[in-house]
C-alpha atoms as a PDB file:
ATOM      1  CA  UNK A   1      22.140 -36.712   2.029  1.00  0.00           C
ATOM      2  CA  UNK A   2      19.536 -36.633  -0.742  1.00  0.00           C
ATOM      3  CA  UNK A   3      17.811 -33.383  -1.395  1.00  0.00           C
ATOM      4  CA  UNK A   4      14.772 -32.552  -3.940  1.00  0.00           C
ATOM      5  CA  UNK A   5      15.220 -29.050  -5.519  1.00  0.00           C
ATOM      6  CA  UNK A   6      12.776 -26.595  -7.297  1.00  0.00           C
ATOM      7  CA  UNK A   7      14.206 -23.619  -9.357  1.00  0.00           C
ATOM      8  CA  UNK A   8      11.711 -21.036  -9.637  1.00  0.00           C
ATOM      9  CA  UNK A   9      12.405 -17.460 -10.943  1.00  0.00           C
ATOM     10  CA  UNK A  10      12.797 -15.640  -7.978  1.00  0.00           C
ATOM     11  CA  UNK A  11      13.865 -18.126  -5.501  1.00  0.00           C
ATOM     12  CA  UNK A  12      15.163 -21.914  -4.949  1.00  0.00           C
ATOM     13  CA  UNK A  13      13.568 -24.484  -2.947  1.00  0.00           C
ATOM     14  CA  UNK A  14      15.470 -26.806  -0.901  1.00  0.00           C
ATOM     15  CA  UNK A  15      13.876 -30.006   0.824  1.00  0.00           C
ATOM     16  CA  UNK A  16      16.303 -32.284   2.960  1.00  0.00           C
ATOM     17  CA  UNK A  17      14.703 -35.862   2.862  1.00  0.00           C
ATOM     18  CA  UNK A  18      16.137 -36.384   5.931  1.00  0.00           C
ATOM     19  CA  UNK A  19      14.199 -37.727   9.443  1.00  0.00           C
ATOM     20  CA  UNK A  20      16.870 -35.565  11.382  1.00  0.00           C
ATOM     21  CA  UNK A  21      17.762 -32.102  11.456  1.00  0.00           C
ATOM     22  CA  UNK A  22      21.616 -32.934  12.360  1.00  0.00           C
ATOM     23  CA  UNK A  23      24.633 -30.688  11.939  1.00  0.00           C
ATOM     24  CA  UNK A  24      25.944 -33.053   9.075  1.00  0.00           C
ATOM     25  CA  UNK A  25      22.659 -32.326   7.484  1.00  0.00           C
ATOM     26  CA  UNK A  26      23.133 -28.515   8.109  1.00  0.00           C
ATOM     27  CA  UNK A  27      26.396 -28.404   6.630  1.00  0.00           C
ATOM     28  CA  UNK A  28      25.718 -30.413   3.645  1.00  0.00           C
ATOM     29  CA  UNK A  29      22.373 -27.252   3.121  1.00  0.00           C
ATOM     30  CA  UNK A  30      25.397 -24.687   3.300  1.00  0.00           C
ATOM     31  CA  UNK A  31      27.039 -26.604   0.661  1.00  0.00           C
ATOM     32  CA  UNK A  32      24.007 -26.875  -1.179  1.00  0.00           C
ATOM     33  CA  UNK A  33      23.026 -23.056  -0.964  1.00  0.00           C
ATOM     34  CA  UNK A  34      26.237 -22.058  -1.682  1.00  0.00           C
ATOM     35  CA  UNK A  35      26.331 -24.546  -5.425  1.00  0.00           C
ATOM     36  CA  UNK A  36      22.923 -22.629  -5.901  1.00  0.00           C
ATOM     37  CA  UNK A  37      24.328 -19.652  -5.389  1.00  0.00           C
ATOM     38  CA  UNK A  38      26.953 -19.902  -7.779  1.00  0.00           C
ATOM     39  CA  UNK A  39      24.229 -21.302 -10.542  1.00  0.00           C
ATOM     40  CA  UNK A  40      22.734 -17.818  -9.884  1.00  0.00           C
ATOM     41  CA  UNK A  41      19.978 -18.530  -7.550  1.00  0.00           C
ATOM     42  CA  UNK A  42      19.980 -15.723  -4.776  1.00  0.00           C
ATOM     43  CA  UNK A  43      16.627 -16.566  -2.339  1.00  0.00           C
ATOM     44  CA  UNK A  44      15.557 -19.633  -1.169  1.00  0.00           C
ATOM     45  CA  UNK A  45      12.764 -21.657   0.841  1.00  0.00           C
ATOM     46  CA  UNK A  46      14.296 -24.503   3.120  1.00  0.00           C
ATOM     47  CA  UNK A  47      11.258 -27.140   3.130  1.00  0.00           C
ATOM     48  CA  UNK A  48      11.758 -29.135   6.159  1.00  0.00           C
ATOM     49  CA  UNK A  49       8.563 -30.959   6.406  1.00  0.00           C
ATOM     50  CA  UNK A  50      10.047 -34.323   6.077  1.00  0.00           C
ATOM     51  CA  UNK A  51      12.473 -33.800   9.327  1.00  0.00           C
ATOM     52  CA  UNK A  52      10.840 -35.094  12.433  1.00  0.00           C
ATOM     53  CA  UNK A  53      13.619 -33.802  14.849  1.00  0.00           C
ATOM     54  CA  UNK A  54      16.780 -31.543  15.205  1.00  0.00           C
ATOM     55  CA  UNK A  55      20.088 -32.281  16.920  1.00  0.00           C
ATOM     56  CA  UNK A  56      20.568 -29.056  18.995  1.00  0.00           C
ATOM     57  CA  UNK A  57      24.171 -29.060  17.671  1.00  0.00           C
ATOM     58  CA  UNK A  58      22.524 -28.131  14.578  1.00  0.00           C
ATOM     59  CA  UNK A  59      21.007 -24.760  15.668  1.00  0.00           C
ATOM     60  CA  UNK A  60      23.832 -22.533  15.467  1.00  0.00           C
ATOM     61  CA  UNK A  61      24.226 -24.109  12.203  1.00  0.00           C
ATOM     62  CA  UNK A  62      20.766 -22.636  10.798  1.00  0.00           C
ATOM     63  CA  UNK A  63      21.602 -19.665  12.232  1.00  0.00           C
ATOM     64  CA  UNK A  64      24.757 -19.457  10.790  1.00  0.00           C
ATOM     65  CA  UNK A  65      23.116 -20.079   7.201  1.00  0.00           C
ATOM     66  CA  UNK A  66      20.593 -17.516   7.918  1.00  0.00           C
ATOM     67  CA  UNK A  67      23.095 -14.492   8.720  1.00  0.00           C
ATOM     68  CA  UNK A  68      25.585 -15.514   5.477  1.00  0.00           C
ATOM     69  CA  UNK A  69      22.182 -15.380   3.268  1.00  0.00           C
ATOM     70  CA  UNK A  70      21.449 -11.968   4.698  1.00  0.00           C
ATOM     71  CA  UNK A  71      24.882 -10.590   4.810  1.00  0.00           C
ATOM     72  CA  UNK A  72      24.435 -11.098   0.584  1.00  0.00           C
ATOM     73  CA  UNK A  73      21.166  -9.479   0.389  1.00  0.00           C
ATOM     74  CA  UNK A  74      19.662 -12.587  -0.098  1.00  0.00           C
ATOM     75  CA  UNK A  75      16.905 -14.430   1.595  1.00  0.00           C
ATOM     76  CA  UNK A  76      16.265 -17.889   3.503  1.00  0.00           C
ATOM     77  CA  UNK A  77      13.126 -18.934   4.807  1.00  0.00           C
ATOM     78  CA  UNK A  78      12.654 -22.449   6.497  1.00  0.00           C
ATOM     79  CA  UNK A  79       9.410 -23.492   6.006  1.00  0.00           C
ATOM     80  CA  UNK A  80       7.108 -27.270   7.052  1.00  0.00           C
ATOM     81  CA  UNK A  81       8.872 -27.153  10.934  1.00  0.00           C
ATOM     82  CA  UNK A  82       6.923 -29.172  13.499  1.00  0.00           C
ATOM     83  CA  UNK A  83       5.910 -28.357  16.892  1.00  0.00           C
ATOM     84  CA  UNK A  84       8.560 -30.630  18.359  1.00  0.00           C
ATOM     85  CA  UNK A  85      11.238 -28.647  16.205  1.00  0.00           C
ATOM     86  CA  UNK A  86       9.500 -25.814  16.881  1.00  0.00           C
ATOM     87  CA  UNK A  87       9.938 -25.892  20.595  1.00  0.00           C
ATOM     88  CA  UNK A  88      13.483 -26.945  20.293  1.00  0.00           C
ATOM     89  CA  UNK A  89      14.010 -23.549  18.885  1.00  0.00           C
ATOM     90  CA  UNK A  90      12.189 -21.354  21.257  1.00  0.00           C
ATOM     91  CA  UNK A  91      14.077 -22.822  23.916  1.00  0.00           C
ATOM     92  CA  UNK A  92      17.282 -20.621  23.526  1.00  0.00           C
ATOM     93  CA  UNK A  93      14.765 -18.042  21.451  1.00  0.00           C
ATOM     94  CA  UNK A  94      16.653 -19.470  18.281  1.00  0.00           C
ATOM     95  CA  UNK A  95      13.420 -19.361  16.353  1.00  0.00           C
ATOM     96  CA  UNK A  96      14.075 -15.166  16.615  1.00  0.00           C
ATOM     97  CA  UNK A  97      16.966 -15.451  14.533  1.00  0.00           C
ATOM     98  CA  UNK A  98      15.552 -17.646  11.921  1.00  0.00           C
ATOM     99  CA  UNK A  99      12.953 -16.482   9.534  1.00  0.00           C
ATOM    100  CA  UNK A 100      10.263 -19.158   9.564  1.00  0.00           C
ATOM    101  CA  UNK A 101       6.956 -19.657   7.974  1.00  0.00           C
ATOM    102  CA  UNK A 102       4.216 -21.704   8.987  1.00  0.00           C
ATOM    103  CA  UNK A 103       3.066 -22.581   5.435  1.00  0.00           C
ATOM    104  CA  UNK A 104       5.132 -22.310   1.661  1.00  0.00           C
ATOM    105  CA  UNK A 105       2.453 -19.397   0.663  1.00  0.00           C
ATOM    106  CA  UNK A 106       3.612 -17.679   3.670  1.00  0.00           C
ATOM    107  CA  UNK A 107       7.718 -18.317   2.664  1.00  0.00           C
ATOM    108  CA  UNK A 108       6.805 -17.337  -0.873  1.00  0.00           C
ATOM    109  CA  UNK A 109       5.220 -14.225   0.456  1.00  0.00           C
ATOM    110  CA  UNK A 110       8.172 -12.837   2.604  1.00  0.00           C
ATOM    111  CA  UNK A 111      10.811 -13.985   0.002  1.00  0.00           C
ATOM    112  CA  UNK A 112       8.600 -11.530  -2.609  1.00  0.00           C
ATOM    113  CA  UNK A 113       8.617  -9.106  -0.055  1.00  0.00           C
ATOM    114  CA  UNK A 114      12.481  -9.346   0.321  1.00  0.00           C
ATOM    115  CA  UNK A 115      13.141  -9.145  -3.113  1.00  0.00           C
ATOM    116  CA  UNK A 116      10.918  -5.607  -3.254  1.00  0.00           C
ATOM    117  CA  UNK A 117      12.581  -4.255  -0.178  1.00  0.00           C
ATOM    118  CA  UNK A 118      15.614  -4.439  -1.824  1.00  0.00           C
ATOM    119  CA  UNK A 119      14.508  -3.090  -5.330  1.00  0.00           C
ATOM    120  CA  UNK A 120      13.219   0.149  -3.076  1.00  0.00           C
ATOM    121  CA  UNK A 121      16.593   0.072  -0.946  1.00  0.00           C
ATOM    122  CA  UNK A 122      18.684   0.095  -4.172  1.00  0.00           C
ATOM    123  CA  UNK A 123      16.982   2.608  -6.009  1.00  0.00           C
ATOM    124  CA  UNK A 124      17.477   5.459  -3.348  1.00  0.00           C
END
């Protein structure tokens, strides 16, 4: 699975350039996220405007992605989702568990937020 990556200073983003959002491709992210991790890299935007579909199998998957990044104090955003993936979520309300953002700006926003809501959380 071939993935394009951009390092910026407060967070990584990951693009799967992938037609299918399948539970191979979900655990080959984890994998992914968790080399990042280990080259320091603590927040990160999932891009998955190239995906045109998701295997439902690969819902728990995201999810599962989403709770490890939290249960580090980190953040994951998935970002570029279509309506068709879109409405694959909402049908089990997975999309409540996930944070998503319609737009980058709008992942870049709530990973800065993130990243000050822990500063403040820290310093008290």
């Amino acid at each position: 699975m071939d993935f394009k990556i951009d390092t910026k200073d407060t967070f990584t983003t990951i693009m799967p350039l992938e037609k299918e959002i399948s539970a191979k491709l979900t655990g080959e992210l984890g994998v992914k996220l968790e080399e990042m991790r280990q080259s320091g890299s603590k927040n990160f935007i999932v891009d998955l405007q190239h995906c045109e579909k998701i295997d439902e199998n690969a819902i728990p998957e995201l999810i599962t992605l989403h709770e490890e990044s939290y249960s580090r104090e980190q953040s994951l955003v998935f970002t570029g989702i279509n309506e068709k993936i879109i409405s694959a979520l909402k049908k089990d309300e997975s999309d409540l568990l996930l944070n998503i953002a319609p737009k980058m700006i709008e992942a870049i926003d709530i990973i800065s937020m993130e990243i000050l809501e822990r500063e403040l959380m820290s310093e008290e």
